[in-house]
N, C-alpha and C. Protein backbone atom coordinates (compact mmCIF):
# COMPACT_ATOMS: atom_id res chain seq x y z
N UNK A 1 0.85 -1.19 0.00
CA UNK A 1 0.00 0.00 0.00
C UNK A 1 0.89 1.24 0.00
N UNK A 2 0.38 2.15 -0.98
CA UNK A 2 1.53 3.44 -1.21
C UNK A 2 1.07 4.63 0.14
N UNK A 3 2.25 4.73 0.76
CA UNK A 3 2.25 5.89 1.89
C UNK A 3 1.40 7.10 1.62
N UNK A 4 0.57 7.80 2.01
CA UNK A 4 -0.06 8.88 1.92
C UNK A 4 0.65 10.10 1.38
N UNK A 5 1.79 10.25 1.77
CA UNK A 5 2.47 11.16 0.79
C UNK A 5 2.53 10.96 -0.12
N UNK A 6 2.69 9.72 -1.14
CA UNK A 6 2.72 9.51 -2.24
C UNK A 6 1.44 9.67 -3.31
N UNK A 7 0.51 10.10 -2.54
CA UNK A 7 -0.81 9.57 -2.97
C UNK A 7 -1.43 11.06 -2.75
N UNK A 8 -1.18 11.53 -2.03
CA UNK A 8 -1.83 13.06 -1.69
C UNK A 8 -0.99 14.10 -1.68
N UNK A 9 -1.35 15.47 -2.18
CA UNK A 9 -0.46 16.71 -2.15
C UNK A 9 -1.20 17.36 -0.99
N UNK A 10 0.20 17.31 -0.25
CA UNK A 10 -0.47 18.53 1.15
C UNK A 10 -0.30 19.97 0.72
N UNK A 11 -1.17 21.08 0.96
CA UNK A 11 -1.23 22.22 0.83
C UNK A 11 -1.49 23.12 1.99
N UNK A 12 -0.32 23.29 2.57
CA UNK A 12 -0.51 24.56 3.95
C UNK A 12 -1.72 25.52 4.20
N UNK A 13 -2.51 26.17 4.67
CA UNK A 13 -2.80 26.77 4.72
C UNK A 13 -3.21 27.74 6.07
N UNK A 14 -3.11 28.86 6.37
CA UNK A 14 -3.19 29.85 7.27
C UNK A 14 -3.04 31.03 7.21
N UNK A 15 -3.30 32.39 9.02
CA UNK A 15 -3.99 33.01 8.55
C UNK A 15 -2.38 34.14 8.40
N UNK A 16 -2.04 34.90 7.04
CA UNK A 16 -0.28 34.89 7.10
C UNK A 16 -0.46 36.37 7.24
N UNK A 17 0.82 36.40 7.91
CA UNK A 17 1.06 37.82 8.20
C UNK A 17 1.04 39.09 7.13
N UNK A 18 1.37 40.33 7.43
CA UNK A 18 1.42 41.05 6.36
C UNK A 18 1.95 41.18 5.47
N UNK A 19 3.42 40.35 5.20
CA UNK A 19 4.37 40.80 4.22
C UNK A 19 3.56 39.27 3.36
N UNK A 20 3.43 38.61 3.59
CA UNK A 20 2.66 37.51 3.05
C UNK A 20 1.20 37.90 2.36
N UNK A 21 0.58 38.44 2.96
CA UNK A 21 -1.02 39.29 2.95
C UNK A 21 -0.74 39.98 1.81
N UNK A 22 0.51 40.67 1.86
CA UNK A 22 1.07 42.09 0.62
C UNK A 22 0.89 41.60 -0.58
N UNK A 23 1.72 40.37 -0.26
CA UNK A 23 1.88 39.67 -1.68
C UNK A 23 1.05 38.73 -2.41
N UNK A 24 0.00 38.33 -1.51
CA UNK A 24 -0.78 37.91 -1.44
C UNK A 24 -1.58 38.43 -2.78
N UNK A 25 -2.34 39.82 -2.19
CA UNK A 25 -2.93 40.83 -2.67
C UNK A 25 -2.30 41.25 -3.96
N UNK A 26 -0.86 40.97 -4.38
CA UNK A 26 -0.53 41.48 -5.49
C UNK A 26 -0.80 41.10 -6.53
N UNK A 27 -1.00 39.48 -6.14
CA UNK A 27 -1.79 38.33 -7.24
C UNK A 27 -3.14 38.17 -7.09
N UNK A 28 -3.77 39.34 -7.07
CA UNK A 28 -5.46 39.19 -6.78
C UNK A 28 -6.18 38.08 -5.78
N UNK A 29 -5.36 37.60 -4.75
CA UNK A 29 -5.79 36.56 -4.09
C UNK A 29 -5.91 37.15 -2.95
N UNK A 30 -7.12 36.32 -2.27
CA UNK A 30 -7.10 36.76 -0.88
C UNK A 30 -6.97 35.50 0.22
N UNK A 31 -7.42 35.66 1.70
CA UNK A 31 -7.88 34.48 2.35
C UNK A 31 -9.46 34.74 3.12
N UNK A 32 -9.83 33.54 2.08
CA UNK A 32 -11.47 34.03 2.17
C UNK A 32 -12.34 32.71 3.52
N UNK A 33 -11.36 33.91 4.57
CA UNK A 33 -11.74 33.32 5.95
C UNK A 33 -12.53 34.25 6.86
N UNK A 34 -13.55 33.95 7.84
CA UNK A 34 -14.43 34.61 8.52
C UNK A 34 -13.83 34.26 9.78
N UNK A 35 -13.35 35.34 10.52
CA UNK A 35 -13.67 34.71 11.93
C UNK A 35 -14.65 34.26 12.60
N UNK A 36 -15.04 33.41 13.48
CA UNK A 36 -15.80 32.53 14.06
C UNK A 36 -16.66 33.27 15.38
N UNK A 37 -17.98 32.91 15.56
CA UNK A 37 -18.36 33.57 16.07
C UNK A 37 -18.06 32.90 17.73
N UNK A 38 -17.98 33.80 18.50
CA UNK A 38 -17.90 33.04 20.13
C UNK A 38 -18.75 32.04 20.53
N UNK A 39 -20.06 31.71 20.59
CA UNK A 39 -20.58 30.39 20.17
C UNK A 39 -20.37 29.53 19.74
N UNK A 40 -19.52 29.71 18.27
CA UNK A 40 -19.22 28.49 17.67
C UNK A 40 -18.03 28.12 17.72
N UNK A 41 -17.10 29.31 18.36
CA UNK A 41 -15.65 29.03 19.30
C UNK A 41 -16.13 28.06 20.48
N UNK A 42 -16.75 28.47 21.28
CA UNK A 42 -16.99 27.82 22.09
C UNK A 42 -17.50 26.01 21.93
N UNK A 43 -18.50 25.76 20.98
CA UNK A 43 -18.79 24.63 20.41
C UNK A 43 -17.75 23.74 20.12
N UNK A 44 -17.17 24.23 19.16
CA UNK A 44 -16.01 23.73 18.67
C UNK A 44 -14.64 22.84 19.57
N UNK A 45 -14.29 24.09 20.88
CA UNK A 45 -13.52 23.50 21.73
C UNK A 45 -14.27 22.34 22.72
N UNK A 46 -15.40 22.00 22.61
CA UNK A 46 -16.33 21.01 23.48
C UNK A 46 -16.29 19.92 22.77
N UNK A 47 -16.72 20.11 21.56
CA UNK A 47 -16.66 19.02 20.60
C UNK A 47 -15.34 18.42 20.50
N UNK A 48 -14.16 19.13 20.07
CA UNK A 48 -12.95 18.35 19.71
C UNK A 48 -12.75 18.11 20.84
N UNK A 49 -12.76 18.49 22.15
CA UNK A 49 -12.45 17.35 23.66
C UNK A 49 -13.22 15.98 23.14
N UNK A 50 -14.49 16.42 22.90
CA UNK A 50 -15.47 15.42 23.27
C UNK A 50 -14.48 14.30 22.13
N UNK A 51 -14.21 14.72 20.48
CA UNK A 51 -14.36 13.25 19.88
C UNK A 51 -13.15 12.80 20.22
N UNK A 52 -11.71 14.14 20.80
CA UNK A 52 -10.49 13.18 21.36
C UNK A 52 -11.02 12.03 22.23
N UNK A 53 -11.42 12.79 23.17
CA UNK A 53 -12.10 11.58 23.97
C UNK A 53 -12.54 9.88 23.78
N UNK A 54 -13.50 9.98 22.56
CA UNK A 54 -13.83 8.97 22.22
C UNK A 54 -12.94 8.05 20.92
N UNK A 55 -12.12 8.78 21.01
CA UNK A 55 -10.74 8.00 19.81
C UNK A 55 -9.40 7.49 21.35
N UNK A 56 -10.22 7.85 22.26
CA UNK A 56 -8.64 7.36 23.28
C UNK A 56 -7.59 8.41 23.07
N UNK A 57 -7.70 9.57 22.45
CA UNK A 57 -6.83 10.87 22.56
C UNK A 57 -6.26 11.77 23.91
N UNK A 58 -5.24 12.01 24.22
CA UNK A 58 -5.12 12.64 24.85
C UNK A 58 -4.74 14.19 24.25
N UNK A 59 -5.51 15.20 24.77
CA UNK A 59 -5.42 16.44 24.12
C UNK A 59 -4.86 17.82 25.45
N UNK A 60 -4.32 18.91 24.94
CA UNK A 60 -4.76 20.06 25.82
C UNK A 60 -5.22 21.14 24.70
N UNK A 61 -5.66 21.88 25.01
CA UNK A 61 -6.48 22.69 24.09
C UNK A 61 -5.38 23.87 23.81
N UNK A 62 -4.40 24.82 22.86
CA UNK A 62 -3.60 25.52 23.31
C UNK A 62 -4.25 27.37 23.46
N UNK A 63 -3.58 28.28 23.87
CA UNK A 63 -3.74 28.62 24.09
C UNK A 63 -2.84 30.22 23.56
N UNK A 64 -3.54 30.78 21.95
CA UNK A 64 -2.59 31.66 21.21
C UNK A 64 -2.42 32.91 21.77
N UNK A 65 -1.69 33.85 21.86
CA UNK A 65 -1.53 34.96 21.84
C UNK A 65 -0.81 35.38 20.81
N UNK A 66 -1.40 36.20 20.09
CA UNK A 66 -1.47 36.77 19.06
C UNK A 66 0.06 35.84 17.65
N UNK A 67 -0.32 34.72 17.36
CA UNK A 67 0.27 33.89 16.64
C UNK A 67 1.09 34.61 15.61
N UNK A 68 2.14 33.77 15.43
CA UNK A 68 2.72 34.15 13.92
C UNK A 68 3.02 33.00 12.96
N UNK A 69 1.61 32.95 12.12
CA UNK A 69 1.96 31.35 11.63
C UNK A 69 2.61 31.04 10.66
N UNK A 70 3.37 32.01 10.26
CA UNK A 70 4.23 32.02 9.05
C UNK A 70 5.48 31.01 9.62
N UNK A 71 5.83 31.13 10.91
CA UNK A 71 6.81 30.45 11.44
C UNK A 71 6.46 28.78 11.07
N UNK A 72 6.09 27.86 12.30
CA UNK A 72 5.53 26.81 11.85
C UNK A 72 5.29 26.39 10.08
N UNK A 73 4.48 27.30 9.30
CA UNK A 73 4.18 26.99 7.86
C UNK A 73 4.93 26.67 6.93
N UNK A 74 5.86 27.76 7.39
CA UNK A 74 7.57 27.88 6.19
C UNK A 74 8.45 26.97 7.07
N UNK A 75 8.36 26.86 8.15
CA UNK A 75 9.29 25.91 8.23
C UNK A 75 8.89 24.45 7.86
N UNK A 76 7.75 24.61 7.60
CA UNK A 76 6.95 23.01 7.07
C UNK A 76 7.83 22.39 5.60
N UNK A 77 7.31 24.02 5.02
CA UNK A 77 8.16 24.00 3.33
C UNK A 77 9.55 23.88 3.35
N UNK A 78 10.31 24.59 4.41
CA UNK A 78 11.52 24.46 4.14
C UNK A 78 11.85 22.46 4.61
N UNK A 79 10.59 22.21 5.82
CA UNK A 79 11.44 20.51 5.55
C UNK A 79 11.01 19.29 4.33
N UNK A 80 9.75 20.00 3.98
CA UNK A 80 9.18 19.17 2.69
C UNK A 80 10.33 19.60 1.65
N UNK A 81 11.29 20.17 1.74
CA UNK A 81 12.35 20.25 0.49
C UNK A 81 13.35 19.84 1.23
N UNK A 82 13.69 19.43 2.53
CA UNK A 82 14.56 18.71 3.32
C UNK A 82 14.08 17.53 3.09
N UNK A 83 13.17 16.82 3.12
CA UNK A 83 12.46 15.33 2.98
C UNK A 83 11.92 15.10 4.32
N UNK A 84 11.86 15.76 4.89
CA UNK A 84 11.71 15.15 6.16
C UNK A 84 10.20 16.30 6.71
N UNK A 85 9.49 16.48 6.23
CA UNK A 85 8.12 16.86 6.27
C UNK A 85 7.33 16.30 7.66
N UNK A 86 7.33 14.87 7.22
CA UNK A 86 6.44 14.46 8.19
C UNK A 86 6.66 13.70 9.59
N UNK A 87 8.33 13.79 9.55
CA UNK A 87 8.66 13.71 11.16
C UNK A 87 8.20 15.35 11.65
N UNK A 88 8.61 16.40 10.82
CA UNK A 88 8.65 17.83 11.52
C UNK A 88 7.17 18.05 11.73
N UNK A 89 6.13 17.47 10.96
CA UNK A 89 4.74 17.50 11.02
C UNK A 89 4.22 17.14 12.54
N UNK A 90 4.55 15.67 12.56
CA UNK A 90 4.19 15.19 13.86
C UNK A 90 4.46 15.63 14.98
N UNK A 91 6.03 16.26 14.86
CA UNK A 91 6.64 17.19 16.26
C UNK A 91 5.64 18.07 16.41
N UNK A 92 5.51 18.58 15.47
CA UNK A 92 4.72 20.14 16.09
C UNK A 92 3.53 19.77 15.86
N UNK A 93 2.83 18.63 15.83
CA UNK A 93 1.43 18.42 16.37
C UNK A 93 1.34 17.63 17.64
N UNK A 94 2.33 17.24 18.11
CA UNK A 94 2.08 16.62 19.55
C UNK A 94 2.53 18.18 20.60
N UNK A 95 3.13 19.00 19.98
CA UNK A 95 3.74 20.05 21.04
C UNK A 95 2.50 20.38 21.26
N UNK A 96 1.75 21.10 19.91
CA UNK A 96 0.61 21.71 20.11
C UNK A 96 -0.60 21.32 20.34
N UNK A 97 -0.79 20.12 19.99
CA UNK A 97 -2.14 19.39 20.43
C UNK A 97 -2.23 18.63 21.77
N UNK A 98 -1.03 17.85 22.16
CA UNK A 98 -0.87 17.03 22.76
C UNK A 98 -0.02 17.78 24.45
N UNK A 99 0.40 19.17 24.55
CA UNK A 99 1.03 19.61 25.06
C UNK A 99 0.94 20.79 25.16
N UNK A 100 -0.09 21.34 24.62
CA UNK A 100 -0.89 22.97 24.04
C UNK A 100 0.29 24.25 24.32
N UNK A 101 1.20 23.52 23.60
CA UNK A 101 2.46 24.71 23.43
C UNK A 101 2.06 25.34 22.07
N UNK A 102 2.85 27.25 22.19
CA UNK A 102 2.72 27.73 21.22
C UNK A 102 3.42 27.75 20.24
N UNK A 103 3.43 26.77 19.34
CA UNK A 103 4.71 26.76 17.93
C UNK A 103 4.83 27.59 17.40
N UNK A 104 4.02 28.87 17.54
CA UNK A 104 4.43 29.53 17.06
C UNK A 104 5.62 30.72 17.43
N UNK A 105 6.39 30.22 18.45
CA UNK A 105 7.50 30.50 19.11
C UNK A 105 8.50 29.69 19.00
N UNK A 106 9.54 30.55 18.52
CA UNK A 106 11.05 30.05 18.22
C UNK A 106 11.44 28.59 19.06
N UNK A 107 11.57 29.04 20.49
CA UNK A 107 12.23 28.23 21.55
C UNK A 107 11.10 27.16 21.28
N UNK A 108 9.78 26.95 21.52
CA UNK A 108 8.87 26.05 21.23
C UNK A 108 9.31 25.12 19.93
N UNK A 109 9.21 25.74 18.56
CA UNK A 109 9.40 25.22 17.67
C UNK A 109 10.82 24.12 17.23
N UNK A 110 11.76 24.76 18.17
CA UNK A 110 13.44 24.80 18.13
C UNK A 110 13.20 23.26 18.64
N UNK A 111 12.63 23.26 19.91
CA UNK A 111 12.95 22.25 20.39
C UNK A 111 11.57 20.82 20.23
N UNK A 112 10.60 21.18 19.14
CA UNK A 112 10.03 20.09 18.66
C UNK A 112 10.85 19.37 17.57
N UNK A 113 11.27 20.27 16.90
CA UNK A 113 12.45 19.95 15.88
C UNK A 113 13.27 19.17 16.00
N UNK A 114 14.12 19.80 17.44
CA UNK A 114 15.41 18.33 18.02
C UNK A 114 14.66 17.42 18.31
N UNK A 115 13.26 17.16 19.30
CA UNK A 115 12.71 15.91 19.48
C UNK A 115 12.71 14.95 18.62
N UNK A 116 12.48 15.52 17.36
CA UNK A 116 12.39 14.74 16.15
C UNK A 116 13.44 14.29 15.02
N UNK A 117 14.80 14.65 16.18
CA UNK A 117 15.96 14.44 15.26
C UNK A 117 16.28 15.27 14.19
N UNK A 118 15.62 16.36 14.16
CA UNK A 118 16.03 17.48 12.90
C UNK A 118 17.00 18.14 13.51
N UNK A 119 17.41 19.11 12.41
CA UNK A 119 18.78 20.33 12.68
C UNK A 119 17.42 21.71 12.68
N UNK A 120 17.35 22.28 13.73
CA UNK A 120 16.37 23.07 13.93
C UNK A 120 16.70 24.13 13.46
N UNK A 121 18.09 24.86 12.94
CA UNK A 121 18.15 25.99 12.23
C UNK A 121 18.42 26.14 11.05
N UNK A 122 17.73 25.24 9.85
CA UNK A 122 17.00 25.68 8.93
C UNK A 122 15.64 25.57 8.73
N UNK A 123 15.19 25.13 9.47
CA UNK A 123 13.62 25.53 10.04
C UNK A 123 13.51 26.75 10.39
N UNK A 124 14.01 27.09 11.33
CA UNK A 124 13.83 28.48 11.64
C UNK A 124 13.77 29.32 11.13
N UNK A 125 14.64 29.26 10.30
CA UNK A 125 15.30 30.31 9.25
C UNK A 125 13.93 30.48 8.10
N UNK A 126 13.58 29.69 8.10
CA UNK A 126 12.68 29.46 6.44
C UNK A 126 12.11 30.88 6.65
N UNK A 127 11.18 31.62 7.15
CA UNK A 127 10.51 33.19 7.30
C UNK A 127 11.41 33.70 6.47
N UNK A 128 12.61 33.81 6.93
CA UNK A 128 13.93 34.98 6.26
C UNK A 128 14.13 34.52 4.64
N UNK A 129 13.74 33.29 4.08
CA UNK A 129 13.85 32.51 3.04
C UNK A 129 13.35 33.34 1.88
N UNK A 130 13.79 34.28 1.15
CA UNK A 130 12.70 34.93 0.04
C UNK A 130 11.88 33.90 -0.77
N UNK A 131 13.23 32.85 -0.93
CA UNK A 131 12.25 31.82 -1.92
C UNK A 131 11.12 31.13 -1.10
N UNK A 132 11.47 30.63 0.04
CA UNK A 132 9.99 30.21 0.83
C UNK A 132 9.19 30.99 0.70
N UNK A 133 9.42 32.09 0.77
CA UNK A 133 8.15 32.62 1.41
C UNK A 133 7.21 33.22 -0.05
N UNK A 134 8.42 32.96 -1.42
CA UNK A 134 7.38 33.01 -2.94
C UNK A 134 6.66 31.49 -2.53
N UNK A 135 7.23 30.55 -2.22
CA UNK A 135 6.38 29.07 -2.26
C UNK A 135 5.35 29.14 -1.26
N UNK A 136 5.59 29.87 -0.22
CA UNK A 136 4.28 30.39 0.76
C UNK A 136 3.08 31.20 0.04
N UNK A 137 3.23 31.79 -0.34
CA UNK A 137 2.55 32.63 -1.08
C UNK A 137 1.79 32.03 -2.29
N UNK A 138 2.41 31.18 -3.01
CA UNK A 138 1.81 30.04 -4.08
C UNK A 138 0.70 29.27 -3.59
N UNK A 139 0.92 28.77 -2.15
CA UNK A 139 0.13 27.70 -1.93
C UNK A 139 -0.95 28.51 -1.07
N UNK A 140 -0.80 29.78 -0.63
CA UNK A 140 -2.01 30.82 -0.47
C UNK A 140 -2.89 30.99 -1.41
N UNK A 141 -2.03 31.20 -2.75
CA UNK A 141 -2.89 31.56 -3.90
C UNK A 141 -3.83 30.79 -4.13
N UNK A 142 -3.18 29.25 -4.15
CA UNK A 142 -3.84 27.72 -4.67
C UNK A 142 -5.40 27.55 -3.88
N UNK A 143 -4.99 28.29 -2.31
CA UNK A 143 -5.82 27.47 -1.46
C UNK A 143 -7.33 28.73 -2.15
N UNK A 144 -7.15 30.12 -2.57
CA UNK A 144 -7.85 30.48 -3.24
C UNK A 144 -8.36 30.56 -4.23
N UNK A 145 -7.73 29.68 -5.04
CA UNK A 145 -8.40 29.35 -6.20
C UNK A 145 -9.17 28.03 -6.41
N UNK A 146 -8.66 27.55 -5.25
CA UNK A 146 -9.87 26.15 -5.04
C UNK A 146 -10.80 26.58 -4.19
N UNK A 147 -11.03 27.98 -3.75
CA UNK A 147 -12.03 28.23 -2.58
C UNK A 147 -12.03 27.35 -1.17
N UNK A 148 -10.79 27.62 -0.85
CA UNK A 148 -10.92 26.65 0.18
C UNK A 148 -10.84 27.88 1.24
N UNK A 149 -11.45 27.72 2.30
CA UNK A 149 -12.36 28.53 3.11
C UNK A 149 -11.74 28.42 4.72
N UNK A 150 -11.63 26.36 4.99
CA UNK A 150 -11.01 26.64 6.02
C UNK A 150 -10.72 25.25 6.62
N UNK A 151 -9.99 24.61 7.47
CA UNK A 151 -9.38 23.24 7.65
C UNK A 151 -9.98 22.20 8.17
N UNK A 152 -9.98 21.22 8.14
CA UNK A 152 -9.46 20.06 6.82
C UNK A 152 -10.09 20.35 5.49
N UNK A 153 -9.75 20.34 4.40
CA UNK A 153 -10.44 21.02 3.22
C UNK A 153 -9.52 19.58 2.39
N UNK A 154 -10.06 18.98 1.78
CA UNK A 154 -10.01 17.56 0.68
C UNK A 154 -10.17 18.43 -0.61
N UNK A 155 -9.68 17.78 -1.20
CA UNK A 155 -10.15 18.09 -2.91
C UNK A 155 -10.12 16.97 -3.63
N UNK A 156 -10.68 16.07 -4.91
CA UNK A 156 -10.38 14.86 -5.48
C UNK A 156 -10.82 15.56 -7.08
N UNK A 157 -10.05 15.91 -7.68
CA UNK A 157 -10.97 16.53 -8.98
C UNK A 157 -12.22 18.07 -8.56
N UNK A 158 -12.98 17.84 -9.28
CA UNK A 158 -14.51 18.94 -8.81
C UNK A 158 -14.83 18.46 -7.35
N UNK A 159 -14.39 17.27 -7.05
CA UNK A 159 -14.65 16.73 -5.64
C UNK A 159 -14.39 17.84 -4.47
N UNK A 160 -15.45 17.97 -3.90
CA UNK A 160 -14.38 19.32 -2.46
C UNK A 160 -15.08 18.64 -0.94
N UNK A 161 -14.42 18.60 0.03
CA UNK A 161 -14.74 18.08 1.17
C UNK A 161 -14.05 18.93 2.03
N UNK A 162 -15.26 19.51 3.04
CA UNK A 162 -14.10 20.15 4.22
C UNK A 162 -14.93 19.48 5.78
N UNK A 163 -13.95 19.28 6.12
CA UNK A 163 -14.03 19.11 7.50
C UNK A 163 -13.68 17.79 7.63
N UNK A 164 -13.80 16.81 9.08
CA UNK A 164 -13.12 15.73 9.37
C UNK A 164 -14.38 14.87 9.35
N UNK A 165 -15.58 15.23 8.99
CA UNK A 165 -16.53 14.39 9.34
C UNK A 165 -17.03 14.04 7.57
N UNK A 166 -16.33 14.44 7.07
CA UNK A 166 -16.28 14.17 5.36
C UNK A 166 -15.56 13.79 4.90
N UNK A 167 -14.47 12.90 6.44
CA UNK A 167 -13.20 12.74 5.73
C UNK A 167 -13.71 10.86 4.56
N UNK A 168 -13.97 10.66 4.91
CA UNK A 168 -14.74 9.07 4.53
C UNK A 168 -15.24 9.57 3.00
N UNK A 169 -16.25 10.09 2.72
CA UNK A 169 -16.44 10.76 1.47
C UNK A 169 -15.26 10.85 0.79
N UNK A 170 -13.88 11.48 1.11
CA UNK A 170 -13.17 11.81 0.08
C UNK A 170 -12.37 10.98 -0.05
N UNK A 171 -12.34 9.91 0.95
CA UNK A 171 -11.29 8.52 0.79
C UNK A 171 -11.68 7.53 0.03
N UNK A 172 -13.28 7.89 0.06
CA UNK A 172 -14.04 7.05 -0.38
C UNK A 172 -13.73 7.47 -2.67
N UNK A 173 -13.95 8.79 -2.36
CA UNK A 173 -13.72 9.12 -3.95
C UNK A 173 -12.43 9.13 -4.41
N UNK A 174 -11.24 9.59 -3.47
CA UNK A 174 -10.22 9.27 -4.06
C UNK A 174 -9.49 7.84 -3.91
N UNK A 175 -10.44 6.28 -3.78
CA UNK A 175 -10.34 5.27 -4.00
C UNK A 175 -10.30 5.02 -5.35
N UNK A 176 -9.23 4.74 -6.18
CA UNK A 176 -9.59 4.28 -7.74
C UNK A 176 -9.72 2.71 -7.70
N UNK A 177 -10.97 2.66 -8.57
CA UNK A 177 -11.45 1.22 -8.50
C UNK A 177 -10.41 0.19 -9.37
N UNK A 178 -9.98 -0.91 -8.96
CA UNK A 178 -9.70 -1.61 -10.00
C UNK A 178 -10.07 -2.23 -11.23
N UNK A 179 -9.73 -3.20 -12.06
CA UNK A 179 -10.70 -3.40 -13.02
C UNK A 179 -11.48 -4.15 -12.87
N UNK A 180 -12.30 -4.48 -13.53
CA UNK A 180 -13.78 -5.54 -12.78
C UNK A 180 -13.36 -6.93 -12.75
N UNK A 181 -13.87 -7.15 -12.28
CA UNK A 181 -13.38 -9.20 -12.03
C UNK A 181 -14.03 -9.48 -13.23
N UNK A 182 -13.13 -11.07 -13.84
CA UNK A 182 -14.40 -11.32 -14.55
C UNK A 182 -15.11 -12.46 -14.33
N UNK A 183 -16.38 -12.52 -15.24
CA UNK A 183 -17.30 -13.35 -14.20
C UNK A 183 -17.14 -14.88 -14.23
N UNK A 184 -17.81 -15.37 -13.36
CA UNK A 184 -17.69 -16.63 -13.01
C UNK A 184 -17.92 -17.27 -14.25
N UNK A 185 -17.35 -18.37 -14.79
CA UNK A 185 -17.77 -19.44 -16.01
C UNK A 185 -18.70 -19.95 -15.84
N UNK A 186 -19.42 -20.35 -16.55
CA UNK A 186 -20.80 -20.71 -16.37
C UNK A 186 -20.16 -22.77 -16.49
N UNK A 187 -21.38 -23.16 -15.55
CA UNK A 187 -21.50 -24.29 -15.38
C UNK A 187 -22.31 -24.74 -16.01
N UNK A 188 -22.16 -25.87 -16.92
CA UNK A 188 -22.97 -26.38 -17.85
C UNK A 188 -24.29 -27.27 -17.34
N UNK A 189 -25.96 -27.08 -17.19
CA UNK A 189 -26.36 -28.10 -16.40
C UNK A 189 -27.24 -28.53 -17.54
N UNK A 190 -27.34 -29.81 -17.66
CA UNK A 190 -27.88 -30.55 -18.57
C UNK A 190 -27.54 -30.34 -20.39
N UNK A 191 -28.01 -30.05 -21.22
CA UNK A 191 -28.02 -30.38 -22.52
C UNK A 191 -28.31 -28.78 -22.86
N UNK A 192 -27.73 -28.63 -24.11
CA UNK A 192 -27.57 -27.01 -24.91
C UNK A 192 -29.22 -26.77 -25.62
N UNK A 193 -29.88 -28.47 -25.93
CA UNK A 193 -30.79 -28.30 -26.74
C UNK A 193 -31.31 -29.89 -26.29
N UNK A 194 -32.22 -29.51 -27.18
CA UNK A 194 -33.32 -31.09 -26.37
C UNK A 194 -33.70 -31.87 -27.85
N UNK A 195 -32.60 -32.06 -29.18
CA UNK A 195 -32.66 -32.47 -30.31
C UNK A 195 -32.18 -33.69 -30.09
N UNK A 196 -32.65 -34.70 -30.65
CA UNK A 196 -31.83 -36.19 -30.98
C UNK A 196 -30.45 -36.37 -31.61
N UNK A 197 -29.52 -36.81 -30.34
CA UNK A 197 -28.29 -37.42 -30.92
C UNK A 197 -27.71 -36.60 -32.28
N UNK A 198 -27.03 -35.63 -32.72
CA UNK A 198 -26.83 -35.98 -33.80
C UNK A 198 -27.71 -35.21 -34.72
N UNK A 199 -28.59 -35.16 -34.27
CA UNK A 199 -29.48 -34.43 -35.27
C UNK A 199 -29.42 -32.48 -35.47
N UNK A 200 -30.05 -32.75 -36.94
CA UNK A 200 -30.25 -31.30 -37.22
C UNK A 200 -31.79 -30.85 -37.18
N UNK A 201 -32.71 -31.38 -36.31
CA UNK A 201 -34.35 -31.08 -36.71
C UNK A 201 -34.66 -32.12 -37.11
């Protein structure tokens, strides 16, 4: 069975600072995100306890002050061109999910990085990266031209799925079928025709 990287293109997406926003805007793109209303902030953090809960998850909920997610993002890109993407993935989803640290801080980030056996300063670095931050900016554009709105967001063709409770739907469509079996041989029961021996009529 081929690894999920092989099989799916991940596409970053978040909410990016201004020099990102600038450039953003220069290519007629925007990020066509709403903030959430306090109700459905509130919902939201009940619910994801609730379904960690029932997957055997252990969670802490974190807790932002005023984020800079360009950090975390570009350093994503700078390890998906290191190869090593999805050890740096997992680090900084157990810091932050599992440990409700803010990755989006240097010292935080620095040291999910070593957990995971990386060299943490070219991660870091990626923000300062001009070329990252054109490949940041690309996959901003992308996420607006597929209208993608806000996370988990699937795509399979015209196919679009967002959220985790649609994740089945899109596994389900981006299943390619094999070719059809073919059918069983037929078993012969009794006689082709009910003519005498030999005969033509």
């Amino acid at each position: 069975m081929p690894d999920a990287d092989e099989v799916l293109e991940f596409v970053p997406f978040w909410d990016p600072d201004e020099q990102t926003a600038a450039a953003l805007a220069d290519r007629g793109a925007e990020i066509p995100y709403t903030p959430m209303s306090k109700a459905k902030h509130l919902y939201i953090l009940q619910d994801t306890r609730r379904q960690a809960a029932r997957l055997g998850l252990s969670m802490t909920w974190p807790v932002d002050d005023d984020p800079w997610w360009e950090l975390p993002h570009l350093a994503w890109l700078r390890a998906r061109r290191l190869g090593v993407a999805r050890r740096f993935y997992e680090a900084v989803v157990e810091a932050r999910w599992e440990h409700g640290r803010d990755v989006c801080e240097r010292p935080v980030l620095r040291e999910a990085a070593a957990a995971a056996g990386l060299d943490p300063e070219p991660l870091l670095s990626a923000p300062e990266s001009a070329d990252i931050r054109r490949e940041s900016v690309d996959c901003l554009e992308r996420a607006f031209e597929d209208d993608i709105f806000g996370i988990p967001y699937f795509r399979v063709g015209r196919h679009r799925f967002w959220g985790l409770d649609r994740l089945d739907g899109f596994l389900a469509e981006l299943a390619v079928p094999g070719p059809p079996a073919p059918p069983e041989p037929a078993v012969p029961v009794g006689a082709y025709d009910t003519d005498t021996a030999g005969g033509c009529g």
